[in-house]
N, C-alpha and C. Protein backbone atom coordinates (compact mmCIF):
# COMPACT_ATOMS: atom_id res chain seq x y z
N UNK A 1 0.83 -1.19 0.00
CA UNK A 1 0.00 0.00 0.00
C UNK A 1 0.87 1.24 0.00
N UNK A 2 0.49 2.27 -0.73
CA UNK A 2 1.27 3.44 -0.89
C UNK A 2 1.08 4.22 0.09
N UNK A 3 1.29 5.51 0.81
CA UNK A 3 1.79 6.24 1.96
C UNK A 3 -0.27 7.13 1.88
N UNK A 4 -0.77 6.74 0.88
CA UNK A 4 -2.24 7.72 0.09
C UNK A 4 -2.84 6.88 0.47
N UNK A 5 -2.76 5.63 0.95
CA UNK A 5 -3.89 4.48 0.74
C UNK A 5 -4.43 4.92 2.53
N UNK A 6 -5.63 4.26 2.39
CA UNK A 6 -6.41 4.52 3.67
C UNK A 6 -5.94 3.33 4.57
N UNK A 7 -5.26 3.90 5.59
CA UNK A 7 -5.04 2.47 7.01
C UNK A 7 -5.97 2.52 7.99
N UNK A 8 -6.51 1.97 8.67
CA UNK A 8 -7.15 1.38 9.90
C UNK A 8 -5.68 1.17 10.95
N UNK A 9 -6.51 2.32 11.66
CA UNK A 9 -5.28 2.73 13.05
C UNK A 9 -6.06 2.62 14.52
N UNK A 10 -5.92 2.00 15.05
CA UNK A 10 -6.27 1.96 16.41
C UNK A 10 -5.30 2.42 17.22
N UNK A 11 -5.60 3.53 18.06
CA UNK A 11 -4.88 4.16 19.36
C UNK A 11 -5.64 3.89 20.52
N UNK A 12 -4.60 3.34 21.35
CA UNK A 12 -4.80 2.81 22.26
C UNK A 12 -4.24 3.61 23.76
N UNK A 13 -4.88 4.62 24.13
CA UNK A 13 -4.12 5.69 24.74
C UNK A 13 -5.01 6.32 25.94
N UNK A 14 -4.88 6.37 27.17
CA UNK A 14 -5.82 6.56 28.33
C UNK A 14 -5.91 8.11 28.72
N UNK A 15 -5.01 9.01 27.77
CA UNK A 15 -5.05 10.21 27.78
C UNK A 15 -5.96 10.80 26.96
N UNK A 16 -7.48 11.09 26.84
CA UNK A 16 -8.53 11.38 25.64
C UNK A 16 -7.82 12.76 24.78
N UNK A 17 -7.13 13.54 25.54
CA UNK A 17 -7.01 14.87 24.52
C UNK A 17 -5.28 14.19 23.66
N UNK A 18 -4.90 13.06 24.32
CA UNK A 18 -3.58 12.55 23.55
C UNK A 18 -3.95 11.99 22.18
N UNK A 19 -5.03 10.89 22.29
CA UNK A 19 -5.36 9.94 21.86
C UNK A 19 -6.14 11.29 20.30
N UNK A 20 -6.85 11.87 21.31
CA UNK A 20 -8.05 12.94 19.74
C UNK A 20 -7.00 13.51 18.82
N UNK A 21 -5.77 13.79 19.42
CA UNK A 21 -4.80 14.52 18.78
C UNK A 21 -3.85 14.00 17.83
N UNK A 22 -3.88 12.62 18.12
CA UNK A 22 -2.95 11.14 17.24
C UNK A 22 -4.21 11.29 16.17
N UNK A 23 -4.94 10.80 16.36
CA UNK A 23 -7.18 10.44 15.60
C UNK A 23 -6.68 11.56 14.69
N UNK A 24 -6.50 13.21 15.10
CA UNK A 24 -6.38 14.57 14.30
C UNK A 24 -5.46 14.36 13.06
N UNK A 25 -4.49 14.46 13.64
CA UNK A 25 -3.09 14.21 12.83
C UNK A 25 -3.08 12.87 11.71
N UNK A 26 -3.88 11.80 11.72
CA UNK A 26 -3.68 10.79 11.26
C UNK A 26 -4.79 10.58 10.04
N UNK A 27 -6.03 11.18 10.66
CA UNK A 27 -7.44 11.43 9.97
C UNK A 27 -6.66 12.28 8.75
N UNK A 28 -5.93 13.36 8.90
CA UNK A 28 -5.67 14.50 8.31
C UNK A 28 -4.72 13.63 6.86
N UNK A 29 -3.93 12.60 7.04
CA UNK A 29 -3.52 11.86 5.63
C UNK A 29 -4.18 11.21 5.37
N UNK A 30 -5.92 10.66 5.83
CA UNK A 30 -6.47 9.54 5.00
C UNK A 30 -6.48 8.79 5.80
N UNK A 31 -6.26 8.22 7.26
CA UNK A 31 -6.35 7.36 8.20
C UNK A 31 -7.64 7.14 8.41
N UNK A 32 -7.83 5.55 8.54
CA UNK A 32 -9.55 5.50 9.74
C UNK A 32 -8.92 5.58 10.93
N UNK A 33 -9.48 6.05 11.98
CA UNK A 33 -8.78 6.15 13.14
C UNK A 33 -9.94 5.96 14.36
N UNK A 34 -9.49 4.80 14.85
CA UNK A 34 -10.45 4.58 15.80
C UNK A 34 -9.32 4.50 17.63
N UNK A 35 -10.04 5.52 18.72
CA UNK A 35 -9.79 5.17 19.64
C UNK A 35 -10.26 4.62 21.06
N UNK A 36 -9.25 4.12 21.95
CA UNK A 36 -9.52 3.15 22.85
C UNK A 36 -8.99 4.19 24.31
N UNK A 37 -9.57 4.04 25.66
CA UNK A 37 -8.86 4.76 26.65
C UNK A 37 -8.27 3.34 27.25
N UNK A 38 -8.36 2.27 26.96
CA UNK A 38 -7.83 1.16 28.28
C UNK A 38 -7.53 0.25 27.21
N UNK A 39 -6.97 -0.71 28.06
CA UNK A 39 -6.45 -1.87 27.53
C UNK A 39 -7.23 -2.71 26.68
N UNK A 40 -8.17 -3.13 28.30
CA UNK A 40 -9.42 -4.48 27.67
C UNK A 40 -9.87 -4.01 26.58
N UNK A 41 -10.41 -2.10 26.31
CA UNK A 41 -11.24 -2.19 25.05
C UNK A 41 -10.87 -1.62 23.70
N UNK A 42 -9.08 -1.83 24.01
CA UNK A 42 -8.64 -1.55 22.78
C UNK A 42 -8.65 -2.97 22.23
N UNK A 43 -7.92 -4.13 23.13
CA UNK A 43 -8.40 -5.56 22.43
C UNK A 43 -9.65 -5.82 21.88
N UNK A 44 -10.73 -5.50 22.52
CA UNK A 44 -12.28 -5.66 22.35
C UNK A 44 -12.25 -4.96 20.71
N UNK A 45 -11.87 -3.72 20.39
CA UNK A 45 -11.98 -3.63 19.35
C UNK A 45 -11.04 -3.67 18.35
N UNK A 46 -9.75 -4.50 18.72
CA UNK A 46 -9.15 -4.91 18.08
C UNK A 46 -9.76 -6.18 17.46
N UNK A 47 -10.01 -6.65 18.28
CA UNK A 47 -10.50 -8.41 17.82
C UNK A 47 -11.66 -8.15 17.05
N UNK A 48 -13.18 -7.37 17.31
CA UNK A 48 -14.48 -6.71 16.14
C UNK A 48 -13.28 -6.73 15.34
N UNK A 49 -12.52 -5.28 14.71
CA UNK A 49 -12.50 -5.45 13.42
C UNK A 49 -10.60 -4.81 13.40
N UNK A 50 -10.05 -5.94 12.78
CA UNK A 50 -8.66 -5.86 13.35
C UNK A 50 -8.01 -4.71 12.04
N UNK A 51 -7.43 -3.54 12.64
CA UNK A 51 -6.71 -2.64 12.15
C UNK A 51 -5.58 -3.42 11.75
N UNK A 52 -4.84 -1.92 10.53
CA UNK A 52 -3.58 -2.17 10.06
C UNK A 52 -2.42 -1.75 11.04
N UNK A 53 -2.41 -1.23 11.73
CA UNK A 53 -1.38 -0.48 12.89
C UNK A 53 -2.71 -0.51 14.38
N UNK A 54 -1.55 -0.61 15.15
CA UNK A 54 -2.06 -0.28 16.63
C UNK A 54 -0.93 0.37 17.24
N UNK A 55 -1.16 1.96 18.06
CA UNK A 55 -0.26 2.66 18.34
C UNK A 55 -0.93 2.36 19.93
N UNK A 56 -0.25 1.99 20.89
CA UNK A 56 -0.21 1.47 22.10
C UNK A 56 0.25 2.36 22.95
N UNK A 57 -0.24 3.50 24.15
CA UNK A 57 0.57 3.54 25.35
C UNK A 57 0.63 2.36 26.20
N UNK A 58 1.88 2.48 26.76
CA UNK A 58 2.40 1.90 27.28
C UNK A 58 1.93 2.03 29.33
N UNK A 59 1.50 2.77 29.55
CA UNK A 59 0.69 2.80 30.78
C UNK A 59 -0.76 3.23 30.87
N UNK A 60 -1.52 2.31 30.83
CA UNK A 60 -2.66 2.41 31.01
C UNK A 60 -3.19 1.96 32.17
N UNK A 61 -4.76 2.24 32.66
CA UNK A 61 -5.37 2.56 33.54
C UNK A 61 -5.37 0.71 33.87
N UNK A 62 -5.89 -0.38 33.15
CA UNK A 62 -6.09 -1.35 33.81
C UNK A 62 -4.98 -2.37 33.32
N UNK A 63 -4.80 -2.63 31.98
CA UNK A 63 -3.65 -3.69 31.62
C UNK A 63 -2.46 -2.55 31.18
N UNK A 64 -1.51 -2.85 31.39
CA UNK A 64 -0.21 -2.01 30.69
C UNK A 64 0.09 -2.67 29.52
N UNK A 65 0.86 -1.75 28.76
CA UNK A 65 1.27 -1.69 27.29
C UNK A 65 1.65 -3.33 27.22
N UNK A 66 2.31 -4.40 27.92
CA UNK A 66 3.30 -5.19 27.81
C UNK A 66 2.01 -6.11 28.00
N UNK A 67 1.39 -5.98 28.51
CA UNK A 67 0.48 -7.26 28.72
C UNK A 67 -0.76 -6.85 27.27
N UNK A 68 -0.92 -6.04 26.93
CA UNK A 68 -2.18 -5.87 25.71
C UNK A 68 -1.08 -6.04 24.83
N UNK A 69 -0.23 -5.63 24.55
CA UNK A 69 1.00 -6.44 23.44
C UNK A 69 0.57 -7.87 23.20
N UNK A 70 1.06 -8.18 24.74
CA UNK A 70 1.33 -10.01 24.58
C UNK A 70 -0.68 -10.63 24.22
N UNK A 71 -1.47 -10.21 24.67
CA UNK A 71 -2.67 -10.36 23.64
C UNK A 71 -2.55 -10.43 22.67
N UNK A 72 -2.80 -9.64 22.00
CA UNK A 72 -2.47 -8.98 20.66
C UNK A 72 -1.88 -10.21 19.79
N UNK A 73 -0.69 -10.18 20.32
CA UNK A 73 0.52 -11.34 19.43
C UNK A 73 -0.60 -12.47 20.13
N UNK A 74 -0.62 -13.03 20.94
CA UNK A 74 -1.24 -14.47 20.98
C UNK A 74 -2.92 -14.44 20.28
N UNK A 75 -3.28 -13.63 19.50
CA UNK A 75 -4.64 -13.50 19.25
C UNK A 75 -4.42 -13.53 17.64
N UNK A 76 -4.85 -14.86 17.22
CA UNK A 76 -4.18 -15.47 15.69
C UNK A 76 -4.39 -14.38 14.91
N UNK A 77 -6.03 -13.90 14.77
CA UNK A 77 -6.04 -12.97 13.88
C UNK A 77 -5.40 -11.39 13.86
N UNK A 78 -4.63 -10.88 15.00
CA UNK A 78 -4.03 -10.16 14.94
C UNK A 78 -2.72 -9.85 15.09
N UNK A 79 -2.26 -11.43 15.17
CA UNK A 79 -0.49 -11.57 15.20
C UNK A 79 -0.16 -10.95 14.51
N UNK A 80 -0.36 -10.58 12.88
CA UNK A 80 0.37 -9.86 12.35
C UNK A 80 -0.29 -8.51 12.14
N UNK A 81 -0.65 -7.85 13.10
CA UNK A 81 -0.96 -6.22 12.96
C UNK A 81 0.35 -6.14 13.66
N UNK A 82 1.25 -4.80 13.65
CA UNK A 82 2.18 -4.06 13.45
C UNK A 82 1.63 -3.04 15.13
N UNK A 83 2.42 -3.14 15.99
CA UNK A 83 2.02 -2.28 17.47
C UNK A 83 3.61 -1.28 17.36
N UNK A 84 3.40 -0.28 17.86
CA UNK A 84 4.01 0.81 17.80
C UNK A 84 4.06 1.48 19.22
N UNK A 85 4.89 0.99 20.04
CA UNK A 85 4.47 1.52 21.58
C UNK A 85 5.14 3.10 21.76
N UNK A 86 3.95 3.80 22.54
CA UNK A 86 4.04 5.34 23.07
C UNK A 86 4.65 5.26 24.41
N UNK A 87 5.56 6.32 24.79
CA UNK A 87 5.72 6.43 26.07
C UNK A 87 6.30 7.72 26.20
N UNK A 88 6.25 8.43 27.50
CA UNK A 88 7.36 9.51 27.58
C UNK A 88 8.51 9.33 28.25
N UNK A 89 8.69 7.81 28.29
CA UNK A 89 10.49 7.29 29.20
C UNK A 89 10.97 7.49 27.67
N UNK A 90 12.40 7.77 28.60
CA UNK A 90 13.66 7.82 27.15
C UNK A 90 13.54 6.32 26.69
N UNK A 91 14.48 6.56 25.83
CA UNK A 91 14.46 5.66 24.29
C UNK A 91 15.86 4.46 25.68
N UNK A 92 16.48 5.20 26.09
CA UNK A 92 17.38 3.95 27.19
C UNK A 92 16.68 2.85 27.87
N UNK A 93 15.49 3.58 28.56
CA UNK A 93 14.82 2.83 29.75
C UNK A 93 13.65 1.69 29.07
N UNK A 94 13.17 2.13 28.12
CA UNK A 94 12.55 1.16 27.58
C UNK A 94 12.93 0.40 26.34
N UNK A 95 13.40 1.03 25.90
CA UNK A 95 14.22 0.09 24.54
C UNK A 95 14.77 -0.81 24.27
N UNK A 96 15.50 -1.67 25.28
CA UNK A 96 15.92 -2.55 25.36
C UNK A 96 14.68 -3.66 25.59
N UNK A 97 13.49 -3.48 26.49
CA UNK A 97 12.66 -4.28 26.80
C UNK A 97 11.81 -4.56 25.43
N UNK A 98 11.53 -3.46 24.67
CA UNK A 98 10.88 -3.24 23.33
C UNK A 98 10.94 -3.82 22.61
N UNK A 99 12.44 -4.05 22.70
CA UNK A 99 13.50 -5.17 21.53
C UNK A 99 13.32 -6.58 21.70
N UNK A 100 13.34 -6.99 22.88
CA UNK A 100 13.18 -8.10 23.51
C UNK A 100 12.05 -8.64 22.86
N UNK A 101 11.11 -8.20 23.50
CA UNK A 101 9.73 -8.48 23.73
C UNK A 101 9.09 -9.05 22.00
N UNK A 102 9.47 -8.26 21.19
CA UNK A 102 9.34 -7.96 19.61
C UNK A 102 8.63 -7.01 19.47
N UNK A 103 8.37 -5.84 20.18
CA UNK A 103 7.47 -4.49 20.05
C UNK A 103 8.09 -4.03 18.32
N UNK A 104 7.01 -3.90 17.46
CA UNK A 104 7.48 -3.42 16.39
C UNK A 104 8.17 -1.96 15.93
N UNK A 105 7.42 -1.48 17.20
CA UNK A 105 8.49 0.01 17.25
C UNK A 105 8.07 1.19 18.33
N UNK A 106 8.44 1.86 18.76
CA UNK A 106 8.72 2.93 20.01
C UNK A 106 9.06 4.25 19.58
N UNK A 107 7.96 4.75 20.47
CA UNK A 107 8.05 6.39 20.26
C UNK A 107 8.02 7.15 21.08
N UNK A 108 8.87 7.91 21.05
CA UNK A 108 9.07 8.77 22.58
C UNK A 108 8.09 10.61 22.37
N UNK A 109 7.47 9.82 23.97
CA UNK A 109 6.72 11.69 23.68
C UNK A 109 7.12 12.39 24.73
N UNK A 110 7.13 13.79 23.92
CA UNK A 110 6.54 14.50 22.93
C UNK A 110 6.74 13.89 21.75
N UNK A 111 5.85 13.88 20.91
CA UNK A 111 6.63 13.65 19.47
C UNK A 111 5.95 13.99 18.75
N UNK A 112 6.39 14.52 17.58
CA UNK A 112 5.74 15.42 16.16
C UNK A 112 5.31 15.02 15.22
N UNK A 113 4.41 15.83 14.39
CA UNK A 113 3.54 15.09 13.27
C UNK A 113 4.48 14.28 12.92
N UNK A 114 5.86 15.00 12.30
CA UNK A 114 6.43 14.07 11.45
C UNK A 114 6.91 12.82 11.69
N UNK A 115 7.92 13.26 13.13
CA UNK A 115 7.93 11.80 13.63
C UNK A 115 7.09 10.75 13.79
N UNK A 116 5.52 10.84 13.54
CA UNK A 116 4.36 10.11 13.76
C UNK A 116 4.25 9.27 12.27
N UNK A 117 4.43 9.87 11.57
CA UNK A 117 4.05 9.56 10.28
C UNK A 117 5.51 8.60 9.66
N UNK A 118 6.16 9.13 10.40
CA UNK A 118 7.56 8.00 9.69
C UNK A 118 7.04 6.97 10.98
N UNK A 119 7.14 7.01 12.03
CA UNK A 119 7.05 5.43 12.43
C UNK A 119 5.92 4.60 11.95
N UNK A 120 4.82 5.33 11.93
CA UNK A 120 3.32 4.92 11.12
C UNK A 120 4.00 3.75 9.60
N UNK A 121 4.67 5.02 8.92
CA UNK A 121 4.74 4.71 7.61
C UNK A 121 5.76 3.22 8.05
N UNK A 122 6.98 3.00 8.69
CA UNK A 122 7.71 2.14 8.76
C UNK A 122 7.02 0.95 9.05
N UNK A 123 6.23 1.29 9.96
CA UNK A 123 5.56 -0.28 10.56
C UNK A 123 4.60 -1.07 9.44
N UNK A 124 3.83 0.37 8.41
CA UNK A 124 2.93 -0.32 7.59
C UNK A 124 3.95 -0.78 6.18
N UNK A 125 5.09 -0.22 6.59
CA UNK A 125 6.03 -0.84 5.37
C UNK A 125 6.92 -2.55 5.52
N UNK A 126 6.27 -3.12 6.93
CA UNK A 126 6.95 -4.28 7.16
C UNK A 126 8.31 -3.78 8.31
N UNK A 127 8.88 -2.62 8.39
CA UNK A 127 9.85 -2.37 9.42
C UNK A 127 9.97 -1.82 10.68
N UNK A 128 10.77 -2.12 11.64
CA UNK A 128 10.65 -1.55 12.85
C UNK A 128 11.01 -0.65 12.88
N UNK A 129 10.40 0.51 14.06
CA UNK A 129 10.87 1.74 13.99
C UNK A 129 11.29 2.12 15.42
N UNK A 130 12.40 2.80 15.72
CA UNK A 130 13.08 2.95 17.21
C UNK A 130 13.86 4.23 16.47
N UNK A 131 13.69 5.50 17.86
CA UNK A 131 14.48 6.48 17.62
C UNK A 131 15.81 6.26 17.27
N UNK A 132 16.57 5.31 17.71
CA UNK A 132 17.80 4.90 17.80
C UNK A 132 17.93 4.14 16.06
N UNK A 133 16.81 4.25 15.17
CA UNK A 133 17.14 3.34 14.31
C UNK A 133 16.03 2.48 13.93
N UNK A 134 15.85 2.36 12.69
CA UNK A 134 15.17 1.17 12.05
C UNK A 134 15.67 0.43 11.41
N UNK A 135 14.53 -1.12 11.63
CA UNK A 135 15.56 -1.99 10.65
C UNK A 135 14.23 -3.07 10.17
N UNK A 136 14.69 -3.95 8.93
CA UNK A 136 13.27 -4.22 8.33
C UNK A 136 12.68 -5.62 9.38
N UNK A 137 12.04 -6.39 9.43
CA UNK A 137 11.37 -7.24 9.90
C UNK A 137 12.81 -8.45 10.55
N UNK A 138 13.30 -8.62 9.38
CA UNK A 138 14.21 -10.07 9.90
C UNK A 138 15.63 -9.38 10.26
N UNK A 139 15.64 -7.82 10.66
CA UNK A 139 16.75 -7.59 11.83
C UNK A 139 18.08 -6.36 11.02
N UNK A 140 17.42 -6.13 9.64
CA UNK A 140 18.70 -5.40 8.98
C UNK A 140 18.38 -4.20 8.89
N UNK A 141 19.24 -3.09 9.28
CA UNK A 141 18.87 -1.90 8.91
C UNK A 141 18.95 -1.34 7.87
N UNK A 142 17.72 -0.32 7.64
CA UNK A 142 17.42 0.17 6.01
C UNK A 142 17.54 1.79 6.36
């Protein structure tokens, strides 16, 4: 799909004026953009009708980022949607766990349209995206 084509984005974010403002920015290239304030009912509507990207904070009100991840991946039909975790810890403190885990990519906030739209664009291109660097699916950087 080209950078014009319409994606199905689920944000998953317990901050409502964070979350309307990702929805703003994303609506604004052609995005469907649907959001979630908690964990359980970003899965809930992940599983109804499974998006192309899921942009994830990472602290939420009832499950945290690491446990609606590990859903996600164990939930056949959405193993392969593409999660993009939010946080405002530096790129040190969580990055390493990110990597581990197989988080497809990490974004540190504050962060700007543009930066939004390149990790967006990376993840729906098959690659991971980390401030420190991207690299495509099986580990090489592009």
């Amino acid at each position: 799909m080209s950078q014009t084509e319409r994606y199905k984005i689920l944000v998953v974010e317990d901050e409502v004026e964070m979350g309307e403002l990702i929805k703003l920015f994303l609506s604004r290239v052609g995005d469907e953009v649907q959001t979630a304030t908690n964990g359980r009912q970003g899965i809930a509507m992940a599983e109804q009708n499974p998006p192309d990207l899921i942009i994830l904070e990472l602290m939420l009100p009832d499950l945290n980022g690491w446990e609606v991840y590990q859903i996600i991946k164990a939930t056949t039909a959405l193993r392969q949607v593409p999660v993009l975790l939010t946080e405002a810890f530096t790129a040190e403190s969580i990055y390493p766990e990110a990597k581990r885990v197989g988080m497809d990519g990490y974004l540190i906030k504050p962060f700007t349209l543009p930066e939004l739209l390149t990790a967006r664009q990376a993840l729906l291109d098959g690659k991971t995206y980390y401030p420190l660097g991207s690299t495509n699916k099986s580990g090489n950087r592009s």
